[in-house]
Structures are given as structure tokens and as C-alpha cells.
N, C-alpha and C. Protein backbone atom coordinates (compact mmCIF):
# COMPACT_ATOMS: atom_id res chain seq x y z
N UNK A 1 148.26 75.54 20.98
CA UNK A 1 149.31 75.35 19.99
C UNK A 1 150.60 76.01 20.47
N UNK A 2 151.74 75.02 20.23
CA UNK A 2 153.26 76.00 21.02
C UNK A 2 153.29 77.18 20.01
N UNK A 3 153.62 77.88 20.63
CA UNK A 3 154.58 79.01 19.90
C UNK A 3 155.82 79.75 20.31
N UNK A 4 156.25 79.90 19.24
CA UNK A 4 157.94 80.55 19.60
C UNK A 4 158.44 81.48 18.53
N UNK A 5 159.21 82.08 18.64
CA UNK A 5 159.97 83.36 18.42
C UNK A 5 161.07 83.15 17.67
N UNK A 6 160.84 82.43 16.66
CA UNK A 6 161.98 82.47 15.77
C UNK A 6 162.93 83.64 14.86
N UNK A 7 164.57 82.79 14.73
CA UNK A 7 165.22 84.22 14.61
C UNK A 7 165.23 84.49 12.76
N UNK A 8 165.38 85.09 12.50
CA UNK A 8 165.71 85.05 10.79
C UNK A 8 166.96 85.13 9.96
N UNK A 9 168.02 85.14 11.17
CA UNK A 9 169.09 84.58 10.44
C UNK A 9 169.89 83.65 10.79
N UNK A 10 171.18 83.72 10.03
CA UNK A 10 171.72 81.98 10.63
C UNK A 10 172.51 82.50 12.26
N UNK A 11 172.89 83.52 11.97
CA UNK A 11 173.63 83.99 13.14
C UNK A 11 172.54 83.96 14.20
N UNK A 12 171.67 84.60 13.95
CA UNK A 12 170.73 84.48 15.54
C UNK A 12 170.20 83.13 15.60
N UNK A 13 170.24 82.24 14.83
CA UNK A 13 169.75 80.67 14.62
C UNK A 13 170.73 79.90 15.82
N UNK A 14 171.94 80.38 14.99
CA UNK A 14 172.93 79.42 16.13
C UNK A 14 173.28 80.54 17.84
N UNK A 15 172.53 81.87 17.86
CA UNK A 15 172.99 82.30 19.07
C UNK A 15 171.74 81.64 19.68
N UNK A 16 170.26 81.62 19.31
CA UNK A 16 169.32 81.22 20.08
C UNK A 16 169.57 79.70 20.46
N UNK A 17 170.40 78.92 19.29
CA UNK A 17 170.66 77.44 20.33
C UNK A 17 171.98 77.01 20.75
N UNK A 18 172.64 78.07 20.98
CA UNK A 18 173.87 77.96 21.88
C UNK A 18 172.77 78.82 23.62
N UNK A 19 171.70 79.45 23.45
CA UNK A 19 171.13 79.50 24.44
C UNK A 19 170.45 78.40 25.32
N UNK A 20 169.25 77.69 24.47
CA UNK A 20 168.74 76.69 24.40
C UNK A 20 169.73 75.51 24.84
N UNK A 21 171.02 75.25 24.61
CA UNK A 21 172.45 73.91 24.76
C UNK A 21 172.41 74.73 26.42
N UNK A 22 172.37 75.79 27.18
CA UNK A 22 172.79 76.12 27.96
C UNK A 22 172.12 75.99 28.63
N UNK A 23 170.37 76.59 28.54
CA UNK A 23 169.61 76.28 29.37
C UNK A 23 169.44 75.14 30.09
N UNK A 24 169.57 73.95 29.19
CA UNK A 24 169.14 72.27 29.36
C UNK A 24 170.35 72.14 30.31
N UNK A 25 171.46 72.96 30.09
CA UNK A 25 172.74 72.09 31.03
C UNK A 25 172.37 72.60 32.32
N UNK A 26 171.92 73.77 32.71
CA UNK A 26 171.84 74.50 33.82
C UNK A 26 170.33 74.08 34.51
N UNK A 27 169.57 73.82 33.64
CA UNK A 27 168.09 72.69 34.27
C UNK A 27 168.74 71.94 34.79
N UNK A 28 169.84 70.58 34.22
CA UNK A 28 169.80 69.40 34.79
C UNK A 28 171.09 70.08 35.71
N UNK A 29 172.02 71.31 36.02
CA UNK A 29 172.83 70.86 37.38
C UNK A 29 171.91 71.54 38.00
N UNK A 30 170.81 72.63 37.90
CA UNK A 30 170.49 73.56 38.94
C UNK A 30 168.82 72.77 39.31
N UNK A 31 167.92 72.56 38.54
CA UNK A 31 166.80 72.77 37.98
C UNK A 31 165.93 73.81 37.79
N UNK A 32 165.06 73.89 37.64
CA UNK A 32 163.68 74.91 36.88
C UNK A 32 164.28 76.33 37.52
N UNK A 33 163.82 76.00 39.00
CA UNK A 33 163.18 77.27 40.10
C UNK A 33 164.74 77.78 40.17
N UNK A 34 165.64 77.06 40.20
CA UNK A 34 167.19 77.94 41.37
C UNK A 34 167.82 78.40 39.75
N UNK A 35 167.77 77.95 38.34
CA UNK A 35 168.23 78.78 37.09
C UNK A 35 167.67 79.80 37.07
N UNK A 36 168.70 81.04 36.91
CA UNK A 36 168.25 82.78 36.79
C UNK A 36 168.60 82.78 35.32
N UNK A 37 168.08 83.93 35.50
CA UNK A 37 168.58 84.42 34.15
C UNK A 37 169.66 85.42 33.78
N UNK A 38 170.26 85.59 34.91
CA UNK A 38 171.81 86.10 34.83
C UNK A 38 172.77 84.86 34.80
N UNK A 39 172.17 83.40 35.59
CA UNK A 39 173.01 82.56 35.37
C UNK A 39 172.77 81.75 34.10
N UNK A 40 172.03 82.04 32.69
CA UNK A 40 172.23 81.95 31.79
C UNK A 40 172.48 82.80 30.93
N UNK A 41 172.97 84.01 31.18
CA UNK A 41 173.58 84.73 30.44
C UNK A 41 174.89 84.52 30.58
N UNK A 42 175.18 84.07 32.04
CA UNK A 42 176.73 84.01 32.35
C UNK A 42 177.54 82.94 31.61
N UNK A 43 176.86 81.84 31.31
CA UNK A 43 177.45 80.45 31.02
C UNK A 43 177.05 80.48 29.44
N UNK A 44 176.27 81.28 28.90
CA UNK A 44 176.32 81.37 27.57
C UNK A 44 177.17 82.64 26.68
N UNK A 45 177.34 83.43 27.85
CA UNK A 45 178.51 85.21 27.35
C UNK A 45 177.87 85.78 26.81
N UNK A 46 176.79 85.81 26.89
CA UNK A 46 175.52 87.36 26.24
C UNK A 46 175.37 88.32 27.20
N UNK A 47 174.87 89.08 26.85
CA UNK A 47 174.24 90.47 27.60
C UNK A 47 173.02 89.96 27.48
N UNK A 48 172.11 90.26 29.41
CA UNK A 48 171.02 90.13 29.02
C UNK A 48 170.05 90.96 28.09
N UNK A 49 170.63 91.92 27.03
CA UNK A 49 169.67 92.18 26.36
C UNK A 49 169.67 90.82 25.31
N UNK A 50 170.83 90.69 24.87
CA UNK A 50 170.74 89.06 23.70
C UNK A 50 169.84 88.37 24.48
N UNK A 51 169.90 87.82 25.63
CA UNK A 51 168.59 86.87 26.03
C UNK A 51 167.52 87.50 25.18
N UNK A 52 167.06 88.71 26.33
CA UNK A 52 165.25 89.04 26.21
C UNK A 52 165.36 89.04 24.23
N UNK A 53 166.09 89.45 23.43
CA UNK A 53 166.03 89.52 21.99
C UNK A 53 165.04 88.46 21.70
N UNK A 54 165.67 87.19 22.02
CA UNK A 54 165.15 85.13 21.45
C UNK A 54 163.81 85.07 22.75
N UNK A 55 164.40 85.70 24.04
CA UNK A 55 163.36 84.69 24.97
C UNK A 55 162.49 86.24 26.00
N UNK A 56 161.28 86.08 26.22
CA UNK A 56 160.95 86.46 27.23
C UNK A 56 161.23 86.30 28.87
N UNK A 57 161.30 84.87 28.49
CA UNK A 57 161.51 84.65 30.61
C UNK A 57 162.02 83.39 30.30
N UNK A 58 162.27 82.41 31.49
CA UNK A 58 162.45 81.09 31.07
C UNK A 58 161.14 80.10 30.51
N UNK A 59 160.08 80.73 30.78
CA UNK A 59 158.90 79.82 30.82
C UNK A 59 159.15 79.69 29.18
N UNK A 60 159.69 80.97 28.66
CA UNK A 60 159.75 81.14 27.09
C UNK A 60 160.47 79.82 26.59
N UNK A 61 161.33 79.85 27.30
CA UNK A 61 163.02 78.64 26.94
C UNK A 61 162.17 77.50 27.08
N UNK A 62 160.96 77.71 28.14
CA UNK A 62 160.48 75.85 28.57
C UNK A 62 159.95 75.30 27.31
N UNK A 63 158.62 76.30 26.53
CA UNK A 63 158.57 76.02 25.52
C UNK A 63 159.07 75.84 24.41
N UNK A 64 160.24 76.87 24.33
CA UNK A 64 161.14 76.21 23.03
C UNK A 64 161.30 74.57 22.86
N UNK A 65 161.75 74.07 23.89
CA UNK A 65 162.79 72.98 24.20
C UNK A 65 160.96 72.27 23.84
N UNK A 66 160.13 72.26 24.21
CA UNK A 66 159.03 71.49 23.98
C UNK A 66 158.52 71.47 22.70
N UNK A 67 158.59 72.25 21.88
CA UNK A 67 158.77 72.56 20.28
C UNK A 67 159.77 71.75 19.85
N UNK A 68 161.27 71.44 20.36
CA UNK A 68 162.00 71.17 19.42
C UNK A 68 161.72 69.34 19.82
N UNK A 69 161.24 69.31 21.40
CA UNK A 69 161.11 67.92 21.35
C UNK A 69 159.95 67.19 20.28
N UNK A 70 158.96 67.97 19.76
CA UNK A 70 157.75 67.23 19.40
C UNK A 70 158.76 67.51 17.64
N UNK A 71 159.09 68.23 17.46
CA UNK A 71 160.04 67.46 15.86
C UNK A 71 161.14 66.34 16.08
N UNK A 72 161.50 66.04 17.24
CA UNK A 72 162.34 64.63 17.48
C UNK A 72 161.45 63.70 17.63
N UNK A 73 159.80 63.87 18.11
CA UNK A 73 159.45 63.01 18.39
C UNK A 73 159.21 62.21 16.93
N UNK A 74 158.46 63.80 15.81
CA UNK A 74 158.05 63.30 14.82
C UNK A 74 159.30 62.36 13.98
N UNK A 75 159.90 63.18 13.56
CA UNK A 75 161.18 62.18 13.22
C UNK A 75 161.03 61.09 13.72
N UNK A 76 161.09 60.57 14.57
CA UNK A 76 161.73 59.00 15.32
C UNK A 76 160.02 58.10 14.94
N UNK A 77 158.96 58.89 14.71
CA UNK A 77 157.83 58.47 14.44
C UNK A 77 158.11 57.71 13.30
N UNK A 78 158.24 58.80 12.39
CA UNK A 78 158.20 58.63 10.60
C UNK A 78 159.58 57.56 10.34
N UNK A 79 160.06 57.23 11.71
CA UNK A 79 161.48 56.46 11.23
C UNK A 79 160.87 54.75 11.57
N UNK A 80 160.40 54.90 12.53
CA UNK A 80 159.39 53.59 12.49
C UNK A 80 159.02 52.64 11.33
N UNK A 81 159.46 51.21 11.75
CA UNK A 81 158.90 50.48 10.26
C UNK A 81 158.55 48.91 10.67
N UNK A 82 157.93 49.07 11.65
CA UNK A 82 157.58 47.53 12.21
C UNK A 82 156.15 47.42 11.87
N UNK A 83 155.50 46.20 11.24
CA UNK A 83 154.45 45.35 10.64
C UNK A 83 153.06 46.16 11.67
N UNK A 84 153.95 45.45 12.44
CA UNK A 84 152.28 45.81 14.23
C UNK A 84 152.63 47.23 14.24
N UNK A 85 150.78 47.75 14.27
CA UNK A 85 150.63 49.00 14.48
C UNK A 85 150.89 49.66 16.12
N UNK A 86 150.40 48.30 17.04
CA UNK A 86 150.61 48.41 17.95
C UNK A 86 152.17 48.27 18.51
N UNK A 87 152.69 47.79 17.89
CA UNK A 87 154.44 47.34 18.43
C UNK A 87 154.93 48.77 17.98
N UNK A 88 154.17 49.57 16.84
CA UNK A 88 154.80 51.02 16.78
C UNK A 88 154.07 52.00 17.67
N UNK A 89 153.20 51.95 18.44
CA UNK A 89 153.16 52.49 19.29
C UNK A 89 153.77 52.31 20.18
N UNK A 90 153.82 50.91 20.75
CA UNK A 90 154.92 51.15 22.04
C UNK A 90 156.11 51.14 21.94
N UNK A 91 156.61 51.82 20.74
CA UNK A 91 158.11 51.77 20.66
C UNK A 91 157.99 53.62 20.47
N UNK A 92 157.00 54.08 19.70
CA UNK A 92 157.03 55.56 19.90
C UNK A 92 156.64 56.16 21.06
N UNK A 93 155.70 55.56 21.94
CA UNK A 93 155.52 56.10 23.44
C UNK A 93 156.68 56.08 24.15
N UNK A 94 157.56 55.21 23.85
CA UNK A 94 158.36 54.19 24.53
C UNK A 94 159.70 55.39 24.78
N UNK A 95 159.82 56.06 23.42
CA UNK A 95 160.77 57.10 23.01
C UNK A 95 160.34 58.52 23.79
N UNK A 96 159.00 58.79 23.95
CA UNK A 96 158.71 59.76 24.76
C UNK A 96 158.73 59.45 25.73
N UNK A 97 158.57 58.23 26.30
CA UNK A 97 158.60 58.63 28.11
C UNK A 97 160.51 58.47 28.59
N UNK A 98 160.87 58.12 27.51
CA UNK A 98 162.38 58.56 28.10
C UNK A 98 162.85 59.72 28.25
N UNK A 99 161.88 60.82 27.38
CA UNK A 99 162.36 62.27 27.70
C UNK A 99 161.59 62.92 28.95
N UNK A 100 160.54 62.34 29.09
CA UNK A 100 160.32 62.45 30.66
C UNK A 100 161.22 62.34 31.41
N UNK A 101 161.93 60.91 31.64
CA UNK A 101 162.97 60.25 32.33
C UNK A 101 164.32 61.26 32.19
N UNK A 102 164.83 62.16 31.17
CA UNK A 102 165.56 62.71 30.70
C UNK A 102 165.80 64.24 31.31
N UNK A 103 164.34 64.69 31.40
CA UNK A 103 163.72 65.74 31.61
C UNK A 103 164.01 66.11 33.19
N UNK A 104 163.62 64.85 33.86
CA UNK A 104 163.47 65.21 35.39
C UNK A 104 161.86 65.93 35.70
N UNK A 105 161.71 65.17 36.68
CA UNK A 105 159.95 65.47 37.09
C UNK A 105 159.85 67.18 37.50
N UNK A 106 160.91 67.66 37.95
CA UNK A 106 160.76 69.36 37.98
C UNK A 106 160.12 69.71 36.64
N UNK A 107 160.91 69.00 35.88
CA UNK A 107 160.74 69.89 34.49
C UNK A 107 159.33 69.31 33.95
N UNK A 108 158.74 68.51 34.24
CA UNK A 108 157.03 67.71 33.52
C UNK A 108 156.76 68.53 34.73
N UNK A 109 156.79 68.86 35.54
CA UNK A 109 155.80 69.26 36.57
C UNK A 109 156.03 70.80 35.97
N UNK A 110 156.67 71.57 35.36
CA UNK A 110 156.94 72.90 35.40
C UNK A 110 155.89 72.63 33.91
N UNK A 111 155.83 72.22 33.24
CA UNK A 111 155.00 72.26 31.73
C UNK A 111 153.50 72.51 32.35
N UNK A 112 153.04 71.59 32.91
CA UNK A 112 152.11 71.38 33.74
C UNK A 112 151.47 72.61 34.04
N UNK A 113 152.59 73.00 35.18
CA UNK A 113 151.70 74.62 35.51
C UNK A 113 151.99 75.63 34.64
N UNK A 114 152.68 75.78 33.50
CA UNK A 114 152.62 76.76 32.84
C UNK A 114 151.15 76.39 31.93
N UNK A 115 150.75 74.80 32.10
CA UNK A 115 149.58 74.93 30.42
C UNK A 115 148.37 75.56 31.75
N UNK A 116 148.30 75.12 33.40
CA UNK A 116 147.34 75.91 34.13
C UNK A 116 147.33 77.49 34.25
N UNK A 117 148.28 77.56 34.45
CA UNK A 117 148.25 79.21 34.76
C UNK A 117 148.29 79.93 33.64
N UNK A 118 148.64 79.79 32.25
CA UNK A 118 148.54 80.09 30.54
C UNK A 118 147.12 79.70 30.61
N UNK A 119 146.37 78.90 30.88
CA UNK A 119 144.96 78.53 30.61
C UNK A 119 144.92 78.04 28.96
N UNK A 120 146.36 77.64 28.15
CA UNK A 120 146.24 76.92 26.91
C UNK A 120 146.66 78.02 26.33
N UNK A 121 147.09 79.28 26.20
CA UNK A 121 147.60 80.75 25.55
C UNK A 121 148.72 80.49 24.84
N UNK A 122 149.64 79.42 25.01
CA UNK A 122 150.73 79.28 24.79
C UNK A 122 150.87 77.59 24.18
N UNK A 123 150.16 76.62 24.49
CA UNK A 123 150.06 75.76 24.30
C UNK A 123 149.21 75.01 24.90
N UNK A 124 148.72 73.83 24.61
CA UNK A 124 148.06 72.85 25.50
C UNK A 124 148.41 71.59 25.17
N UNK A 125 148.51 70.29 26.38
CA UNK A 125 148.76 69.37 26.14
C UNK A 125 148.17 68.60 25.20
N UNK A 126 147.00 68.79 24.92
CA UNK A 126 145.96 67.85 24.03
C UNK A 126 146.66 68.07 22.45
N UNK A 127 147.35 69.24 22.49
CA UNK A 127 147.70 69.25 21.25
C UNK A 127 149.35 69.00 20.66
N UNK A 128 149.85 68.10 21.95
CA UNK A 128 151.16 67.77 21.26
C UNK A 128 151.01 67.28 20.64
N UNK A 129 152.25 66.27 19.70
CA UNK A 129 152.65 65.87 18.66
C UNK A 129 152.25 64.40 19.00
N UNK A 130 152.20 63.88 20.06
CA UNK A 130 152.32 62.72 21.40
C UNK A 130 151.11 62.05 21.05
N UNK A 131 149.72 63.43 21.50
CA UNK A 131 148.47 62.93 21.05
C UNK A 131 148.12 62.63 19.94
N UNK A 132 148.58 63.33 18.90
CA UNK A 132 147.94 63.25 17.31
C UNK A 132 148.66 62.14 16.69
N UNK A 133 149.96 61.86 17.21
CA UNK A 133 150.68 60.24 16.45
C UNK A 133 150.22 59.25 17.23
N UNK A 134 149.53 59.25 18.45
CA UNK A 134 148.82 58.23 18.96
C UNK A 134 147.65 58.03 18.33
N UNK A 135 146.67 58.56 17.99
CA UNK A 135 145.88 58.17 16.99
C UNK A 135 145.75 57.90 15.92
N UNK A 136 146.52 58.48 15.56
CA UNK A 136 147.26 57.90 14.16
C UNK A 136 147.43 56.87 14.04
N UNK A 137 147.98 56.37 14.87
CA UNK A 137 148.72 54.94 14.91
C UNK A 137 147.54 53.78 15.54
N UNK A 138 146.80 54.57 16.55
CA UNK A 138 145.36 53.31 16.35
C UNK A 138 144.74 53.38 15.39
N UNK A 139 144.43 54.67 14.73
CA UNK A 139 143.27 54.10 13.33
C UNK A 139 144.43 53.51 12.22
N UNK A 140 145.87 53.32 12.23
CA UNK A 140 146.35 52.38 11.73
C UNK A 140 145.94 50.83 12.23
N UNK A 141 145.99 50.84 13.00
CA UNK A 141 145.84 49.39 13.74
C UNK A 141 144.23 48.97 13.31
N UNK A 142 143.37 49.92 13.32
CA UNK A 142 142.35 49.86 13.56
C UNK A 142 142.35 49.67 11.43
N UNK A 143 142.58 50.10 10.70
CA UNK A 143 143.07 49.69 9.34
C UNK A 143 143.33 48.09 8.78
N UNK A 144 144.38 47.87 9.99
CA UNK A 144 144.77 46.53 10.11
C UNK A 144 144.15 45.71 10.56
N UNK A 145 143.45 45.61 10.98
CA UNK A 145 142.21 44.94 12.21
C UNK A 145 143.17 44.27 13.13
N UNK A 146 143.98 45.40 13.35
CA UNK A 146 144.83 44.90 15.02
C UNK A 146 143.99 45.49 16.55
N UNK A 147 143.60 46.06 15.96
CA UNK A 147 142.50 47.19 17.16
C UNK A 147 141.51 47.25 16.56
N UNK A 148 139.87 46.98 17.55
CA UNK A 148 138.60 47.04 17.53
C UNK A 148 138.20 48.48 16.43
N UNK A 149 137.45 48.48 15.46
CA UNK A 149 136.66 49.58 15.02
C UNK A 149 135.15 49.82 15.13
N UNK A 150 135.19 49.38 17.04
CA UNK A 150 134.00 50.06 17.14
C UNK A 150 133.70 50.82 18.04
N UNK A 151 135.22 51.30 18.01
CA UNK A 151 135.18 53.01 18.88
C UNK A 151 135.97 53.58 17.96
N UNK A 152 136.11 54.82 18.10
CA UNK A 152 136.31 55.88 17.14
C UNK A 152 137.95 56.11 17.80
N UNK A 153 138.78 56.37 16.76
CA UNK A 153 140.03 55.92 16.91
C UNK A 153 140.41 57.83 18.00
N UNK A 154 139.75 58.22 17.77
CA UNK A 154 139.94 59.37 19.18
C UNK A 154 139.78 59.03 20.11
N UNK A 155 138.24 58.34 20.20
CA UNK A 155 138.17 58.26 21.94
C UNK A 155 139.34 57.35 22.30
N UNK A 156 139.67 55.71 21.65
CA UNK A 156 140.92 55.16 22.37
C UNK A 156 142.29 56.50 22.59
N UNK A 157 142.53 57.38 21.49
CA UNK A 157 143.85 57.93 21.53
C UNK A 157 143.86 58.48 23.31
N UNK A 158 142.47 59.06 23.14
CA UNK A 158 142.42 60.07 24.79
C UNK A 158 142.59 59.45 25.73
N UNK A 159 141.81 58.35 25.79
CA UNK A 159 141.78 57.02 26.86
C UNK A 159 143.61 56.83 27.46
N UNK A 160 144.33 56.75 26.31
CA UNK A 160 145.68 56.47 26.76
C UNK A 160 146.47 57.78 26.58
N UNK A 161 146.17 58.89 26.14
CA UNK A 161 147.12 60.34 26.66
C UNK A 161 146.61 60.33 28.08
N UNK A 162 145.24 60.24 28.43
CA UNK A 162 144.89 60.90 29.97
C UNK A 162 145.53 59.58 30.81
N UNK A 163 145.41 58.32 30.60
CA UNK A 163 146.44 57.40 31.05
C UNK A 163 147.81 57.98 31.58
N UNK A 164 148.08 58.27 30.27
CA UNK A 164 149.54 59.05 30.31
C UNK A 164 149.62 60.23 31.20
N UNK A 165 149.00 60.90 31.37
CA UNK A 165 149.10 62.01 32.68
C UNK A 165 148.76 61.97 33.73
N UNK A 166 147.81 60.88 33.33
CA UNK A 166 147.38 60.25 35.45
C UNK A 166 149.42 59.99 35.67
N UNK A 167 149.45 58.96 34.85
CA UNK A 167 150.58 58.69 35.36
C UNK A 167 151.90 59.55 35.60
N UNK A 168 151.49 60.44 35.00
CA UNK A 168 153.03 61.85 35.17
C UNK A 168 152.61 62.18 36.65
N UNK A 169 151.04 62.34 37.01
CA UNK A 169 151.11 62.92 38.28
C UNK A 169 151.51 62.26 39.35
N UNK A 170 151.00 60.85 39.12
CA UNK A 170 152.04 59.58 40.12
C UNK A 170 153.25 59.57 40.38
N UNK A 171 154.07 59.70 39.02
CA UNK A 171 155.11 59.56 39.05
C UNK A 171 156.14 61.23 39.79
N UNK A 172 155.74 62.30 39.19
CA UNK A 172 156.24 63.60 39.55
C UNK A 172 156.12 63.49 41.15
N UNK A 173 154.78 63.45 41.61
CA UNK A 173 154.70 63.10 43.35
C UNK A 173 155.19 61.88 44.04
N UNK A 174 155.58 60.87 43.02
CA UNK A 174 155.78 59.62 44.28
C UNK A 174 157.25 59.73 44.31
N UNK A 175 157.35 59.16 45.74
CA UNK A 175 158.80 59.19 46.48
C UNK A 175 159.53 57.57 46.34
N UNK A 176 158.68 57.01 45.45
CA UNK A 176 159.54 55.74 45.01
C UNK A 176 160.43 55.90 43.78
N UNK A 177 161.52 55.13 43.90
CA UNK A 177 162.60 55.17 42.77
C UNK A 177 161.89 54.74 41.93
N UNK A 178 162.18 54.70 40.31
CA UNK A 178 161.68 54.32 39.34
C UNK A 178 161.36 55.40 38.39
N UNK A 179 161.75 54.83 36.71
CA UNK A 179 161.88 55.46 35.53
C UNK A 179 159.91 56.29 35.49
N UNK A 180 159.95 56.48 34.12
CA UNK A 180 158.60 57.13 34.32
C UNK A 180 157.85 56.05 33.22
N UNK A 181 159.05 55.46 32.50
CA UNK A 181 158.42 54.29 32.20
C UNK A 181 157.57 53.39 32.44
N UNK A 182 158.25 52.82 33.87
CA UNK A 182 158.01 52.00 34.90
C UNK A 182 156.80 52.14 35.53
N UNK A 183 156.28 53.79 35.75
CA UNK A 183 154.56 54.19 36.24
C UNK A 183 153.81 54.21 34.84
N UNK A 184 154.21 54.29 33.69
CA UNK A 184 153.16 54.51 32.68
C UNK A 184 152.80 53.09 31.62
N UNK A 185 153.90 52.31 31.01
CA UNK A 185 153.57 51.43 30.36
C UNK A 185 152.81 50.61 30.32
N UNK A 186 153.26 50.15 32.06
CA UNK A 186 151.62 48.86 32.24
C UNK A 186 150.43 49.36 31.72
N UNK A 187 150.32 50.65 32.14
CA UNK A 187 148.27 51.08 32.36
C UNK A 187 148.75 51.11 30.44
N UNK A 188 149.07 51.60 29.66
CA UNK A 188 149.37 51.42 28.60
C UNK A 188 148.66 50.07 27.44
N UNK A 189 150.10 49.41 28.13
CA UNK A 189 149.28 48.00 27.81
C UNK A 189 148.06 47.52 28.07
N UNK A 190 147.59 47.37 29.56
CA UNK A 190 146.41 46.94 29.60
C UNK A 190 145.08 47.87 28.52
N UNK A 191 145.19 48.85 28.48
CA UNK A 191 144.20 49.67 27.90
C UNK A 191 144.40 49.39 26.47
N UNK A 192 145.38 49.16 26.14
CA UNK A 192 145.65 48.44 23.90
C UNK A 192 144.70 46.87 24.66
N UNK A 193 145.30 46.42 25.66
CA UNK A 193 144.44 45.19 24.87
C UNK A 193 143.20 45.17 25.22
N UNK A 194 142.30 46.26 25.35
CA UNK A 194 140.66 46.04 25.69
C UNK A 194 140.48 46.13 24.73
N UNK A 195 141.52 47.00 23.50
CA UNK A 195 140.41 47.50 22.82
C UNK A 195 141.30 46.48 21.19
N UNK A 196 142.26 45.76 21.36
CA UNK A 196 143.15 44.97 20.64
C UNK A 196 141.69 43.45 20.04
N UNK A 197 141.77 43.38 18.89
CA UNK A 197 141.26 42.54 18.07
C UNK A 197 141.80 40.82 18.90
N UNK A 198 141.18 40.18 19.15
CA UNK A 198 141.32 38.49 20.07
C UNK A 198 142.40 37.71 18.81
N UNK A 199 142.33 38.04 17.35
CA UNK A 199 143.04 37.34 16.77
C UNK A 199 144.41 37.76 16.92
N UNK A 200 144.50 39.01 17.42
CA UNK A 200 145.80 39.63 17.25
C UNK A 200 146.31 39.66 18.25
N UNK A 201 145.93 39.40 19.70
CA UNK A 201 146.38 38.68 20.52
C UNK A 201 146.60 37.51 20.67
N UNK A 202 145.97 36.64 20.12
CA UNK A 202 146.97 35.26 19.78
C UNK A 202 147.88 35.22 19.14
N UNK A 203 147.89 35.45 18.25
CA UNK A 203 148.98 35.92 17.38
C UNK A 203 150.27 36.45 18.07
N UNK A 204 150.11 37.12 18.79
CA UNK A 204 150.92 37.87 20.13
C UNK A 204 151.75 36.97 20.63
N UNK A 205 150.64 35.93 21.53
CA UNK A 205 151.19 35.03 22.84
C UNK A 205 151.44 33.48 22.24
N UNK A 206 151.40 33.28 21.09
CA UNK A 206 152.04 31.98 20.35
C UNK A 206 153.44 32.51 19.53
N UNK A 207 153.56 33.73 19.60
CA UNK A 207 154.92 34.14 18.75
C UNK A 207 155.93 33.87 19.75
């Protein structure tokens, strides 16, 4: 489960995300490894004691920013309003793998080894926001008889998160151009329609 260090007033509210606005700028000119933490004190005008106050190290900052993404994710979830359970999944996956794309593979590869070397202390992937609205959204389908109910709407969810991280590791290591989209959606698709109801694929390919 993430956790973080929240401040209790408004003043330390807006100093911890005038930190957080700084970090993200200095990830995407510097990335992960070459950002210090004198060079975010410098570009934000704190003393590093104001840092250590909000953050321990940066690994601290990595998780913030991963906290605040899984309430954008939820939002953009709950904003969803299309018929197909499945057309709202791939429009909510669709929204997360752009923050991959957003992110830069330093930064999915830096989550990575913090959930190995944390051993899950701090968070674990199984328990983003990512996994639990993906199932959600098949035992919707699976409600609808858009998706098979005769697997248990977990095992499909896992089937396509571990999908989803085969493909981060493809994508973080391969030296071909291309979004992270572009390595994950197909295996995506193919895996909805093993387990996708035959009427609801016609339905599909005559529309």
C-alpha cells in the first residue's frame, strides 16, 4: 500500500507541491539518477531542512507523484460513461499507459526497483489503483455478458496487469522507438477477446 507524509496545513500543502511541480520538471530535464537533492532545493528556494520536513530522499518524491497519479487515474475512471464495459477499459488503460509515455522509462524502471529492493514496505504493484479498476471493470463486463463468467473476474484482471508488466519490461529495455502504448495494447486486446462473450464480438465487427 503507498504511503506518504502528509502536511497539515495549507501552507505546508502548497510548499510540499511547489516541491513535487519541481521534482517532475527536474526528472524530465535531468532524470531519476543525475537529480540531487541540492538541485531541488535550488530550483524550488528551500533549505534542505524544508525538503527532509515533506520528503525523506527522492525515492520518497517517487512515491508521492505515484499516489497522486492513482487519484487522476481514479477520477478519469469515475468520469467514464461508455455502454461497453470493455471500450471502458481500453480507454482507462489507454489513459495510464500515457503516463508511462509521460513518465519516461527511467522513471517505470525506477518504481520497479524501489517495489524490489522495499520488498512491498512502501508499496506494491498488485495494489495500484490500475489493478483494482481493471477488475472492476471485467466483472462489469462480466455483469453485462460482454466477458465470459467462467473465470473469476480476478484471475482475467491478473492475466492483463502481468500482461501489462511483461510489457513495461520490453518496452523500458528495447532500443526501438515507440510509445508504451504501442508494446502493451495489442497483448491487451488479444487477451479481452479470449475471454470476450462471441455475441459481443459480433456485435463489435458488424458496427
Amino acid at each position: 500500500m503507498i504511503r506518504t507524509r502528509n502536511p497539515k496545513t495549507v501552507k505546508g500543502m502548497k510548499a510540499k507541491e511547489k516541491i513535487l511541480d519541481v521534482v517532475l520538471e527536474l526528472f524530465e530535464e535531468n532524470g531519476y539518477e543525475k537529480t540531487t537533492i541540492n538541485d531541488i532545493c535550488e530550483r524550488a528556494n528551500i533549505s534542505n531542512g524544508a525538503f527532509y520536513h515533506y520528503f525523506k530522499s527522492k525515492q520518497d518524491i517517487l512515491i508521492e507523484v505515484l499516489a497522486e497519479e492513482t487519484k487522476d487515474l481514479l477520477e478519469y475512471y469515475n468520469s467514464l460513461t461508455p455502454e461497453s464495459a470493455i471500450e471502458k477499459l481500453h480507454e482507462f488503460l489507454g489513459f495510464q499507459f500515457q503516463y508511462f509515455d509521460k513518465k519516461g522509462k527511467e522513471f517505470v524502471s525506477r518504481v520497479f526497483v524501489i517495489e524490489l529492493k522495499t520488498k512491498g514496505r512502501f508499496f506494491h504493484l498488485n495494489d495500484f489503483i490500475m489493478a483494482k479498476l481493471t477488475r472492476q471493470c471485467i466483472k462489469e463486463g462480466q455483469d453485462k455478458g460482454e466477458i465470459t463468467d467462467a473465470y473469476d473476474s480476478g484471475f482475467i484482471a491478473n492475466m492483463l496487469t502481468s500482461s501489462i508488466l511483461h510489457s513495461s519490461f520490453n518496452w523500458i529495455s528495447s532500443q526501438k522507438p515507440g510509445d508504451f502504448r504501442s508494446f502493451a495494447m495489442p497483448n491487451i486486446e488479444r487477451i479481452v477477446s479470449v475471454f470476450q462473450e462471441p455475441e459481443t464480438q459480433n456485435r463489435k465487427e458488424s458496427s
